[in-house]
C-alpha atoms as a PDB file:
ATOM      1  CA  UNK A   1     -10.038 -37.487  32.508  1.00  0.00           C
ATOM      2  CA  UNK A   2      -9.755 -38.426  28.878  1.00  0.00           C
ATOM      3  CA  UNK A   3     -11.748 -34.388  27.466  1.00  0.00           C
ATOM      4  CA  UNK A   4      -8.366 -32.826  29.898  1.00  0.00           C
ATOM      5  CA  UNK A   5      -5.555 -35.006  27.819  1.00  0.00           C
ATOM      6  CA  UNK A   6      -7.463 -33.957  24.314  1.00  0.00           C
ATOM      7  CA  UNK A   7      -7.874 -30.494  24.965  1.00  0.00           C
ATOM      8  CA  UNK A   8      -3.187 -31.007  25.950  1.00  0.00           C
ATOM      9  CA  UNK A   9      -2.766 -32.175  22.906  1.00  0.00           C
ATOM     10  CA  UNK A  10      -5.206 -29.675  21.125  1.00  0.00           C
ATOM     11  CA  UNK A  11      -2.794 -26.394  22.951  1.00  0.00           C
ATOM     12  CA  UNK A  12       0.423 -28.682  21.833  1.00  0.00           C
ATOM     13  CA  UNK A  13      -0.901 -28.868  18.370  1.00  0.00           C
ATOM     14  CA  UNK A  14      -1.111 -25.097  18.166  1.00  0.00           C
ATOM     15  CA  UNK A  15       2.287 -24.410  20.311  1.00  0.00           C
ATOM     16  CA  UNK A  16       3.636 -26.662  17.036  1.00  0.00           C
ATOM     17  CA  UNK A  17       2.059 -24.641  14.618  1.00  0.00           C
ATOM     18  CA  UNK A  18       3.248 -21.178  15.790  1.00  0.00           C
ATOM     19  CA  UNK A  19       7.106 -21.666  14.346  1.00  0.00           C
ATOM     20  CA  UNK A  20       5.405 -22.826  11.089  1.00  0.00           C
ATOM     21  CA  UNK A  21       3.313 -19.553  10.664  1.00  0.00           C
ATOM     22  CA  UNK A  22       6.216 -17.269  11.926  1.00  0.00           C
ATOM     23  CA  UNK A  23       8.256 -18.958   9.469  1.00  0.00           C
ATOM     24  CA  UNK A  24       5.796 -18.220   6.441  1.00  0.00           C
ATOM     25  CA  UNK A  25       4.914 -14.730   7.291  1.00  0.00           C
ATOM     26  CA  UNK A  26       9.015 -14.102   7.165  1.00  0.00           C
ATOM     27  CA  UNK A  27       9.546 -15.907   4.484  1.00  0.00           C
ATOM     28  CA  UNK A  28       6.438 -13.482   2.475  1.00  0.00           C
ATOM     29  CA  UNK A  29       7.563 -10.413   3.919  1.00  0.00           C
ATOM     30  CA  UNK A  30      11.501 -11.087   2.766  1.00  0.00           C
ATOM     31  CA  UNK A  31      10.268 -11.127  -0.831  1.00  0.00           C
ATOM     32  CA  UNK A  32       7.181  -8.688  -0.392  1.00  0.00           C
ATOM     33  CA  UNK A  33       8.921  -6.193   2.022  1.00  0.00           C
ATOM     34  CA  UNK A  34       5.255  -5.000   2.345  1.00  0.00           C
ATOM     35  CA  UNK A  35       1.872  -5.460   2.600  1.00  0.00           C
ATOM     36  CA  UNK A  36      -1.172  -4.790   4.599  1.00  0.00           C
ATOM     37  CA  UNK A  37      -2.642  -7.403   7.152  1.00  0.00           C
ATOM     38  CA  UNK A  38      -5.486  -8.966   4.537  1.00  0.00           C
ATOM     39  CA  UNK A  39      -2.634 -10.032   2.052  1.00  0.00           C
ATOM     40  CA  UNK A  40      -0.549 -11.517   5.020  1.00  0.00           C
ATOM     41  CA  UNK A  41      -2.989 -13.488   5.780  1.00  0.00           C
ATOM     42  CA  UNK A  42      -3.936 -14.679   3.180  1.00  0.00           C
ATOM     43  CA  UNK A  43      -0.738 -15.506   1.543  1.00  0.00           C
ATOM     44  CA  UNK A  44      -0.236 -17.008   4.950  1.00  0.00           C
ATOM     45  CA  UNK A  45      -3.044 -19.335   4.677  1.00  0.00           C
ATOM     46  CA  UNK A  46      -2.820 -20.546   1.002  1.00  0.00           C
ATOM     47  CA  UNK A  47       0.727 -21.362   1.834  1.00  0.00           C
ATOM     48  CA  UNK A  48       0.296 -23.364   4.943  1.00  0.00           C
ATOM     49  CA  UNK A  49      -3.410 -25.047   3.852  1.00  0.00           C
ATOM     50  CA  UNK A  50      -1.376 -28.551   2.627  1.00  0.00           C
ATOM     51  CA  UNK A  51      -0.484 -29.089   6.732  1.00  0.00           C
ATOM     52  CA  UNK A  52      -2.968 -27.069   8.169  1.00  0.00           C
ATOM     53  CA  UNK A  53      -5.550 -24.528   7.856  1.00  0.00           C
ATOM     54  CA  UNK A  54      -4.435 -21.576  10.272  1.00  0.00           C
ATOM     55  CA  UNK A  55      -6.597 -19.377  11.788  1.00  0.00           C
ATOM     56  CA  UNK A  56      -6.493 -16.170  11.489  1.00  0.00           C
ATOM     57  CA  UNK A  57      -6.800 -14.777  15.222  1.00  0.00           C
ATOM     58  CA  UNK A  58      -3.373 -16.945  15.560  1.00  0.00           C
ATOM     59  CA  UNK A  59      -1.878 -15.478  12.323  1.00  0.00           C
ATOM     60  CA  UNK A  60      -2.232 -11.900  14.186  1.00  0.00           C
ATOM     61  CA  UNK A  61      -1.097 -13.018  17.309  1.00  0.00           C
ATOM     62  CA  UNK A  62       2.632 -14.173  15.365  1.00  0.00           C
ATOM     63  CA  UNK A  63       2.189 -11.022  13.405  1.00  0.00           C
ATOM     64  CA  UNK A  64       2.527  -9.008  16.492  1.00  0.00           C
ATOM     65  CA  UNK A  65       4.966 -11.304  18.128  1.00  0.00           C
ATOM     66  CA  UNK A  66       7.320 -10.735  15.427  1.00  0.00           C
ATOM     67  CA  UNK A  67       6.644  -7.024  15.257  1.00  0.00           C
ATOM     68  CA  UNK A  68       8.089  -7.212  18.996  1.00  0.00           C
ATOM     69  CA  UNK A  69      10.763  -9.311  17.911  1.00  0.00           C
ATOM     70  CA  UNK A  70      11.852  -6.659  15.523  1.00  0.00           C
ATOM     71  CA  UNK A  71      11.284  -8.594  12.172  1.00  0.00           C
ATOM     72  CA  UNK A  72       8.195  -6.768  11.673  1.00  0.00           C
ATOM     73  CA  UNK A  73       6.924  -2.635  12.101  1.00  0.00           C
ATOM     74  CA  UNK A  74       3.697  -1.044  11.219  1.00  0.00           C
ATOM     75  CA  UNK A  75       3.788   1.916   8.577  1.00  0.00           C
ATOM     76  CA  UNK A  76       3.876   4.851  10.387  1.00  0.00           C
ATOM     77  CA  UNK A  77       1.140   6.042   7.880  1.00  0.00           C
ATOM     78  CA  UNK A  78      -0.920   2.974   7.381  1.00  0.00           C
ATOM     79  CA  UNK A  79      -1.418   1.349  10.594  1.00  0.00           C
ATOM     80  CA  UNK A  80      -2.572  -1.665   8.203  1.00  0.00           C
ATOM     81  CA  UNK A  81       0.494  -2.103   6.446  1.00  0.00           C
ATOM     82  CA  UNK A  82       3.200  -3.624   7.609  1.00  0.00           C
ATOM     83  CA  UNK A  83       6.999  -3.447   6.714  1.00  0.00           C
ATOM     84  CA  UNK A  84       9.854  -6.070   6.665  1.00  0.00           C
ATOM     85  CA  UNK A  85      12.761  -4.873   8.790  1.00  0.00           C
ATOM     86  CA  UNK A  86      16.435  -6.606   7.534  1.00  0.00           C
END
């Protein structure tokens, strides 16, 4: 019983984390307005490495949920480079 509650508290851990990367990748792209996916993450990483160490799979996944949420868009000629949107 005791592996199940650990591995609840592992996927809370990282449903925690997910504001605090969304926030950082905003908070780059405000001042940046661009840059391609390698910087982003990055920049991502050195800032959030005093709390945590996030991994990069994750960092895409909030990358493309704030694309969706409008915050974000790809170039539409470098499909690595993404652009702030106000």
């Amino acid at each position: 019983m005791e592996p199940e509650l650990e591995k609840q508290q592992v996927r809370q851990g990282v449903e925690d984390r997910k504001p605090q990367i969304d926030a950082a990748i905003v908070r780059i792209m405000k001042v940046r307005r661009a840059l391609d996916h390698d910087n982003i993450v990055a920049e991502v990483t050195k800032q959030l490495q005093s709390r945590f160490l996030p991994d990069p799979v994750v960092i895409k996944q909030r990358i493309e949920a704030l694309i969706k949420r409008e915050f974000l868009e790809l170039d539409k000629d470098d499909q690595k480079l993404y652009r702030y949107m106000p």
